[in-house]
C-alpha atoms as a PDB file:
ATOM      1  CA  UNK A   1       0.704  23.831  -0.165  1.00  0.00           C
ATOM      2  CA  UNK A   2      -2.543  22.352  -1.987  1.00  0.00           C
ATOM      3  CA  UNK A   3      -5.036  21.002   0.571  1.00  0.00           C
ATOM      4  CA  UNK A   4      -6.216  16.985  -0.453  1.00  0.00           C
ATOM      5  CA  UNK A   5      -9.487  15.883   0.297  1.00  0.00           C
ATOM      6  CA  UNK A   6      -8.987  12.214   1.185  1.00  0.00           C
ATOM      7  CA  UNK A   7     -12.202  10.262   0.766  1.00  0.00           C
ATOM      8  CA  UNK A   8     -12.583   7.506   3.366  1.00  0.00           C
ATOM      9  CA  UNK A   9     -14.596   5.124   1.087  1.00  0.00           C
ATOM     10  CA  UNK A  10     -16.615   3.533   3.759  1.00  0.00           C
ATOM     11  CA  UNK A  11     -19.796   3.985   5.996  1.00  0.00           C
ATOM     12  CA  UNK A  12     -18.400   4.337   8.955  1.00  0.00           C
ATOM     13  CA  UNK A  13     -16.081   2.694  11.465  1.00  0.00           C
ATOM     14  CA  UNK A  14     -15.511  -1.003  11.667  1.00  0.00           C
ATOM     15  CA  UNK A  15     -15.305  -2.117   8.409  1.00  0.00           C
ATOM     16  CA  UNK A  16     -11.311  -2.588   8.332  1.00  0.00           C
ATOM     17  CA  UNK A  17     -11.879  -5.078  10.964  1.00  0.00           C
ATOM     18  CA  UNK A  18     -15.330  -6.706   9.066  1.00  0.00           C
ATOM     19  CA  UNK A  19     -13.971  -6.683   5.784  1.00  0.00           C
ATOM     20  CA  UNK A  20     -10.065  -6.535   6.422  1.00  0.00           C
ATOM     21  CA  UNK A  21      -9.965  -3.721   3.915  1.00  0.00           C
ATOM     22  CA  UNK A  22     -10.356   0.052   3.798  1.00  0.00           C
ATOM     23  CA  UNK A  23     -10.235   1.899   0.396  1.00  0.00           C
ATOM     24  CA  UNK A  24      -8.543   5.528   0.609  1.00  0.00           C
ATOM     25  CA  UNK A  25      -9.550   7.674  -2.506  1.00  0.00           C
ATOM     26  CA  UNK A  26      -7.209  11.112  -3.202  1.00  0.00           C
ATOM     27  CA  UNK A  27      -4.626   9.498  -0.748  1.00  0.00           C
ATOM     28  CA  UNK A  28      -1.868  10.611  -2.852  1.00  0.00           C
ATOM     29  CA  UNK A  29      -2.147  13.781  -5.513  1.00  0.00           C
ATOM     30  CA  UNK A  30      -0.698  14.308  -8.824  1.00  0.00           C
ATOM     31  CA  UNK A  31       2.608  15.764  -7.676  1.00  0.00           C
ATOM     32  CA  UNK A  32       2.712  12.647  -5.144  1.00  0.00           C
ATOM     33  CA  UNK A  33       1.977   9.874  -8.082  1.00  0.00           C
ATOM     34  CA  UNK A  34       4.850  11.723 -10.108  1.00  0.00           C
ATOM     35  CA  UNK A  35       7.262  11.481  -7.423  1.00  0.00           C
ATOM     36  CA  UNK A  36       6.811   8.406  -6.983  1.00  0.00           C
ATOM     37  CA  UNK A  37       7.344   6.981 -10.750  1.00  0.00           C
ATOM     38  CA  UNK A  38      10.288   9.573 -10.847  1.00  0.00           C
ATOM     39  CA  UNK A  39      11.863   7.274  -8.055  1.00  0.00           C
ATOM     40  CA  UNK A  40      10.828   3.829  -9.732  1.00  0.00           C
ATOM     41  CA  UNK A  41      12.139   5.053 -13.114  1.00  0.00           C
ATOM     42  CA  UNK A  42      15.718   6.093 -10.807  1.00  0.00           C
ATOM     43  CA  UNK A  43      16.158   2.916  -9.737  1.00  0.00           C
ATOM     44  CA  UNK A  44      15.947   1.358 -13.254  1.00  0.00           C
ATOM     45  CA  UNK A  45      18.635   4.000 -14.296  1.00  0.00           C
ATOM     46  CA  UNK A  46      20.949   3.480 -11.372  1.00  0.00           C
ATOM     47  CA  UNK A  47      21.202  -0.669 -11.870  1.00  0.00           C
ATOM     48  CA  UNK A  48      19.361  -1.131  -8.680  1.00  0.00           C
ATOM     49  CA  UNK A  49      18.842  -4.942  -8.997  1.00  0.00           C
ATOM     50  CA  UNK A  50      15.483  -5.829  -8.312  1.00  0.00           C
ATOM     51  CA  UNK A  51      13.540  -9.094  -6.733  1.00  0.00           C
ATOM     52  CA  UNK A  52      12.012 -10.133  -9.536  1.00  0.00           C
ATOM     53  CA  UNK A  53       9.587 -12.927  -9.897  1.00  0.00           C
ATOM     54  CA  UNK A  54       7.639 -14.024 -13.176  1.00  0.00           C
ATOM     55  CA  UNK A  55       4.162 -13.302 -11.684  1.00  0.00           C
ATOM     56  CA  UNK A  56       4.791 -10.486  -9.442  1.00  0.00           C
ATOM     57  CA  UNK A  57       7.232  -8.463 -11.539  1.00  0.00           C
ATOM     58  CA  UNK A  58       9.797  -6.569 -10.121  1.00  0.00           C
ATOM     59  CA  UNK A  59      10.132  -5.043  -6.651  1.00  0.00           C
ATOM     60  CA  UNK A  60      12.788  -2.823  -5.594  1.00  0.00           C
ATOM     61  CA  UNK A  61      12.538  -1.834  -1.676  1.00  0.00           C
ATOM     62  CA  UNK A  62      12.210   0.952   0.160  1.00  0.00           C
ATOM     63  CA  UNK A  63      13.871   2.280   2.783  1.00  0.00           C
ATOM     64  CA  UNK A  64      12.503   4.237   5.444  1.00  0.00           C
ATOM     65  CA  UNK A  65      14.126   7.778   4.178  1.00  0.00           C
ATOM     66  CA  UNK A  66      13.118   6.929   0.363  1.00  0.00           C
ATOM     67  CA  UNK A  67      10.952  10.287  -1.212  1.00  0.00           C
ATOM     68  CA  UNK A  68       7.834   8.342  -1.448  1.00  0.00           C
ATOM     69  CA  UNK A  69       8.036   6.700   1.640  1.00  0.00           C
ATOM     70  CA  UNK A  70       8.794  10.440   3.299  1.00  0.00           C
ATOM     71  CA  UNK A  71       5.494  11.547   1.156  1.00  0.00           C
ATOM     72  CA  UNK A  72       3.124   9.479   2.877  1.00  0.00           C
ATOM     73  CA  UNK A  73       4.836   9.019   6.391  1.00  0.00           C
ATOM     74  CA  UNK A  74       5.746  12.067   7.031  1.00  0.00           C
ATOM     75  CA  UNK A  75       2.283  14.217   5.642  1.00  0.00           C
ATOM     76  CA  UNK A  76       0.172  14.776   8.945  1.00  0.00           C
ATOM     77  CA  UNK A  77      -2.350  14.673   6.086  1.00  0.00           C
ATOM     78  CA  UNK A  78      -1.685  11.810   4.833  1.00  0.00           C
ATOM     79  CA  UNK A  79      -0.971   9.944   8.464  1.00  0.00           C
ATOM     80  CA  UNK A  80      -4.158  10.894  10.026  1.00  0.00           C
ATOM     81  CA  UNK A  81      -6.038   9.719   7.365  1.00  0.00           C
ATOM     82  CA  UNK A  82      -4.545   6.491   7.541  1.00  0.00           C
ATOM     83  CA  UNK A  83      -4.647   6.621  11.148  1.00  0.00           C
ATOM     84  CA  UNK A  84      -8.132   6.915  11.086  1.00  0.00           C
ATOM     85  CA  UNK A  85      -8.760   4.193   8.063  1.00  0.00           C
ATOM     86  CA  UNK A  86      -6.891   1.951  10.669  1.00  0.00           C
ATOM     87  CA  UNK A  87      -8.807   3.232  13.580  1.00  0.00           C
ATOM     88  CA  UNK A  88      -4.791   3.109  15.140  1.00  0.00           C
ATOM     89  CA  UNK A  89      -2.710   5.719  16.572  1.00  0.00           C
ATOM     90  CA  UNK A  90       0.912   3.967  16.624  1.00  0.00           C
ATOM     91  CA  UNK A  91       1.818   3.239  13.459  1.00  0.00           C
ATOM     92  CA  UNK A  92       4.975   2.140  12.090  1.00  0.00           C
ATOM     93  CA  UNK A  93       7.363   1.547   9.279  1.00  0.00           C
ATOM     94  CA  UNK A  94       8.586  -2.066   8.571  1.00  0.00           C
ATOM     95  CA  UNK A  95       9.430  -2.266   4.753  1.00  0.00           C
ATOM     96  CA  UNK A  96       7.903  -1.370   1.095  1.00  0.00           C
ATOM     97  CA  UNK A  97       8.414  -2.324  -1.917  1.00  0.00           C
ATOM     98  CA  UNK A  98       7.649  -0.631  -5.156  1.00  0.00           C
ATOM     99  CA  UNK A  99       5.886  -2.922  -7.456  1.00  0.00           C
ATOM    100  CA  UNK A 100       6.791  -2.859 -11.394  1.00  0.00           C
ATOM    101  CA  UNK A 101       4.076  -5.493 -12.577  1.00  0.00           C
ATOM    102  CA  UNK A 102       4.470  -5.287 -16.521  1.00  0.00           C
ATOM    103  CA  UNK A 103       1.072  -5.492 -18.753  1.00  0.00           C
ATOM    104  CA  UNK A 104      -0.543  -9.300 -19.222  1.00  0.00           C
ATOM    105  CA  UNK A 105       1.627 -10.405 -16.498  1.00  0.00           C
ATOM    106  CA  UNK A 106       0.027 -13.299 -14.810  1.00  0.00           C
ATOM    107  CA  UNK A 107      -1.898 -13.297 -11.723  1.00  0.00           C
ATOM    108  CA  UNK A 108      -0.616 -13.465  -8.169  1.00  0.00           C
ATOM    109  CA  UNK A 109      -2.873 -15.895  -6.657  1.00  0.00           C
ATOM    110  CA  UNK A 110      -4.366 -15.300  -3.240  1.00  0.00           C
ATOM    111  CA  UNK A 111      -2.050 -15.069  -0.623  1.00  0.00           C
ATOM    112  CA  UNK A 112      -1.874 -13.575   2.838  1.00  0.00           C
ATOM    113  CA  UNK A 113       0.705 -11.455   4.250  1.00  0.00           C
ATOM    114  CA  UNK A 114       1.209 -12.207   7.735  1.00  0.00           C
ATOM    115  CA  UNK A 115       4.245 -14.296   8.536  1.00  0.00           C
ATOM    116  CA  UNK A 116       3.847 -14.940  12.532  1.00  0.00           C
ATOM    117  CA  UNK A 117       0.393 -17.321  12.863  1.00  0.00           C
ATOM    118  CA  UNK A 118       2.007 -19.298  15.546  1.00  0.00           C
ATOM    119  CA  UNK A 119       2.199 -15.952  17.995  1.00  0.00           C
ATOM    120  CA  UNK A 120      -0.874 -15.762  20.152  1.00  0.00           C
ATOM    121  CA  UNK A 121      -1.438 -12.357  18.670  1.00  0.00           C
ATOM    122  CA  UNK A 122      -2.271 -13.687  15.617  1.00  0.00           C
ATOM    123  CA  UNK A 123      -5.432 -14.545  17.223  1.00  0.00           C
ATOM    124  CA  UNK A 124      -6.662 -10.666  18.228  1.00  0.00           C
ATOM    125  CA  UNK A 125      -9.200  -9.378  16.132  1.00  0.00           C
ATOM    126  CA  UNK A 126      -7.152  -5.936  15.428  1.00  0.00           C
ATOM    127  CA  UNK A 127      -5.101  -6.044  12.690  1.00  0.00           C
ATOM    128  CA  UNK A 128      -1.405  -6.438  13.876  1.00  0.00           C
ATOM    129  CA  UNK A 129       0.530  -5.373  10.380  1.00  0.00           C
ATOM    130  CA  UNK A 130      -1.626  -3.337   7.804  1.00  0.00           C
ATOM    131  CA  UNK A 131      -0.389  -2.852   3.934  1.00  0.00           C
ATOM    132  CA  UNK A 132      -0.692   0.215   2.575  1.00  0.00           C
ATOM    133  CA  UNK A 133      -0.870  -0.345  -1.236  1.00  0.00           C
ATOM    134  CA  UNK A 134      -1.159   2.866  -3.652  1.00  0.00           C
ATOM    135  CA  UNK A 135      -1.470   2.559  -7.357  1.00  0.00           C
ATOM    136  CA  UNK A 136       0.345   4.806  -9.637  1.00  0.00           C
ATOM    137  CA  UNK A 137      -1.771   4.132 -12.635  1.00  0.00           C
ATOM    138  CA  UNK A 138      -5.518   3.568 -12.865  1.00  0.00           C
ATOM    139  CA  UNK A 139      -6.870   0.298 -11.535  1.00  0.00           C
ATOM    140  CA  UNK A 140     -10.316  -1.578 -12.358  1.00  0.00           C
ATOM    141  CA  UNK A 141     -11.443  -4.926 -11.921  1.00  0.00           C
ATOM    142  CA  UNK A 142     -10.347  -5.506 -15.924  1.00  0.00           C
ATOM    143  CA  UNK A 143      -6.367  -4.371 -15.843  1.00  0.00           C
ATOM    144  CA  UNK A 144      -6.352  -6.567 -12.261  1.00  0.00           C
ATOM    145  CA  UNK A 145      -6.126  -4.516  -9.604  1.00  0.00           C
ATOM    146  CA  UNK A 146      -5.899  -5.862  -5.739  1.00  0.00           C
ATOM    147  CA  UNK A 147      -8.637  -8.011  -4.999  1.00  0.00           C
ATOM    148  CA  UNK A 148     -10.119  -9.180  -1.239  1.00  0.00           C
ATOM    149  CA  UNK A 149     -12.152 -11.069   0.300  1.00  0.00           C
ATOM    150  CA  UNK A 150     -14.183  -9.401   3.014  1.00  0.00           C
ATOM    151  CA  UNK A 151     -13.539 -10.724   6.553  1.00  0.00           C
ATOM    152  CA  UNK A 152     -10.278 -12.363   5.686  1.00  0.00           C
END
């Protein structure tokens, strides 16, 4: 098996819980990214009936023992490098989705994730739920790729 180099794309540690948001470059490799749309495309073919919503697009779920979701939980590669993105050593599954956003779609507006802000938790200042979102094509601030604002 190919060794990945899996650029942390950050200064140091910290800046997931400054900014709320670590960027992971080489996460996934080629073979990964073509796995991946192999399973999308599957779904299509099969008549699995996507959620589908006019600005999101279609998202058909995962489940835990899905191919791509088996590529990136179950590489110790892949897992410590999250792991340490995180700065967390439990990590675990809850859902995914794999997003089919079609070109000059409209935008998603800004939104947060987190369903539970009654729970004292919610107060912490670690992250309690982290996404993991991994692009299959090229993104850029043009084609509207995820956007943040640091220290939400």
């Amino acid at each position: 098996m190919r060794r990945r180099r899996v650029d942390l794309m950050w200064p140091g540690d910290g800046q997931l819980l400054s900014d709320g948001f670590v960027i992971l470059r080489g996460l996934l490799d080629d073979s990964a990214v073509a796995t991946a749309r192999r399973w999308i495309e599957s779904q299509a073919e099969v008549g699995a009936a996507p959620r589908v919503s006019p600005r999101l697009g279609s998202m058909y779920p995962y489940a835990a023992d899905d191919e791509p979701v088996e590529l990136l939980m179950r590489s110790p590669e892949t897992v410590s490098a999250i792991q340490r993105a995180c700065d967390a050593t439990d990590l675990r599954w809850i859902s995914g989705y794999a997003i089919v956003k079609p070109a000059g779609a409209g935008a998603l507006w800004w939104h947060q994730d987190w369903w539970c802000w009654s729970h004292p938790k919610s107060l912490d200042p670690e992250p309690l739920q982290v996404a993991l979102l991994c692009y299959l094509d090229d993104t850029s601030f043009d084609n509207g790729a995820l956007r943040v604002l640091p220290g939400s």
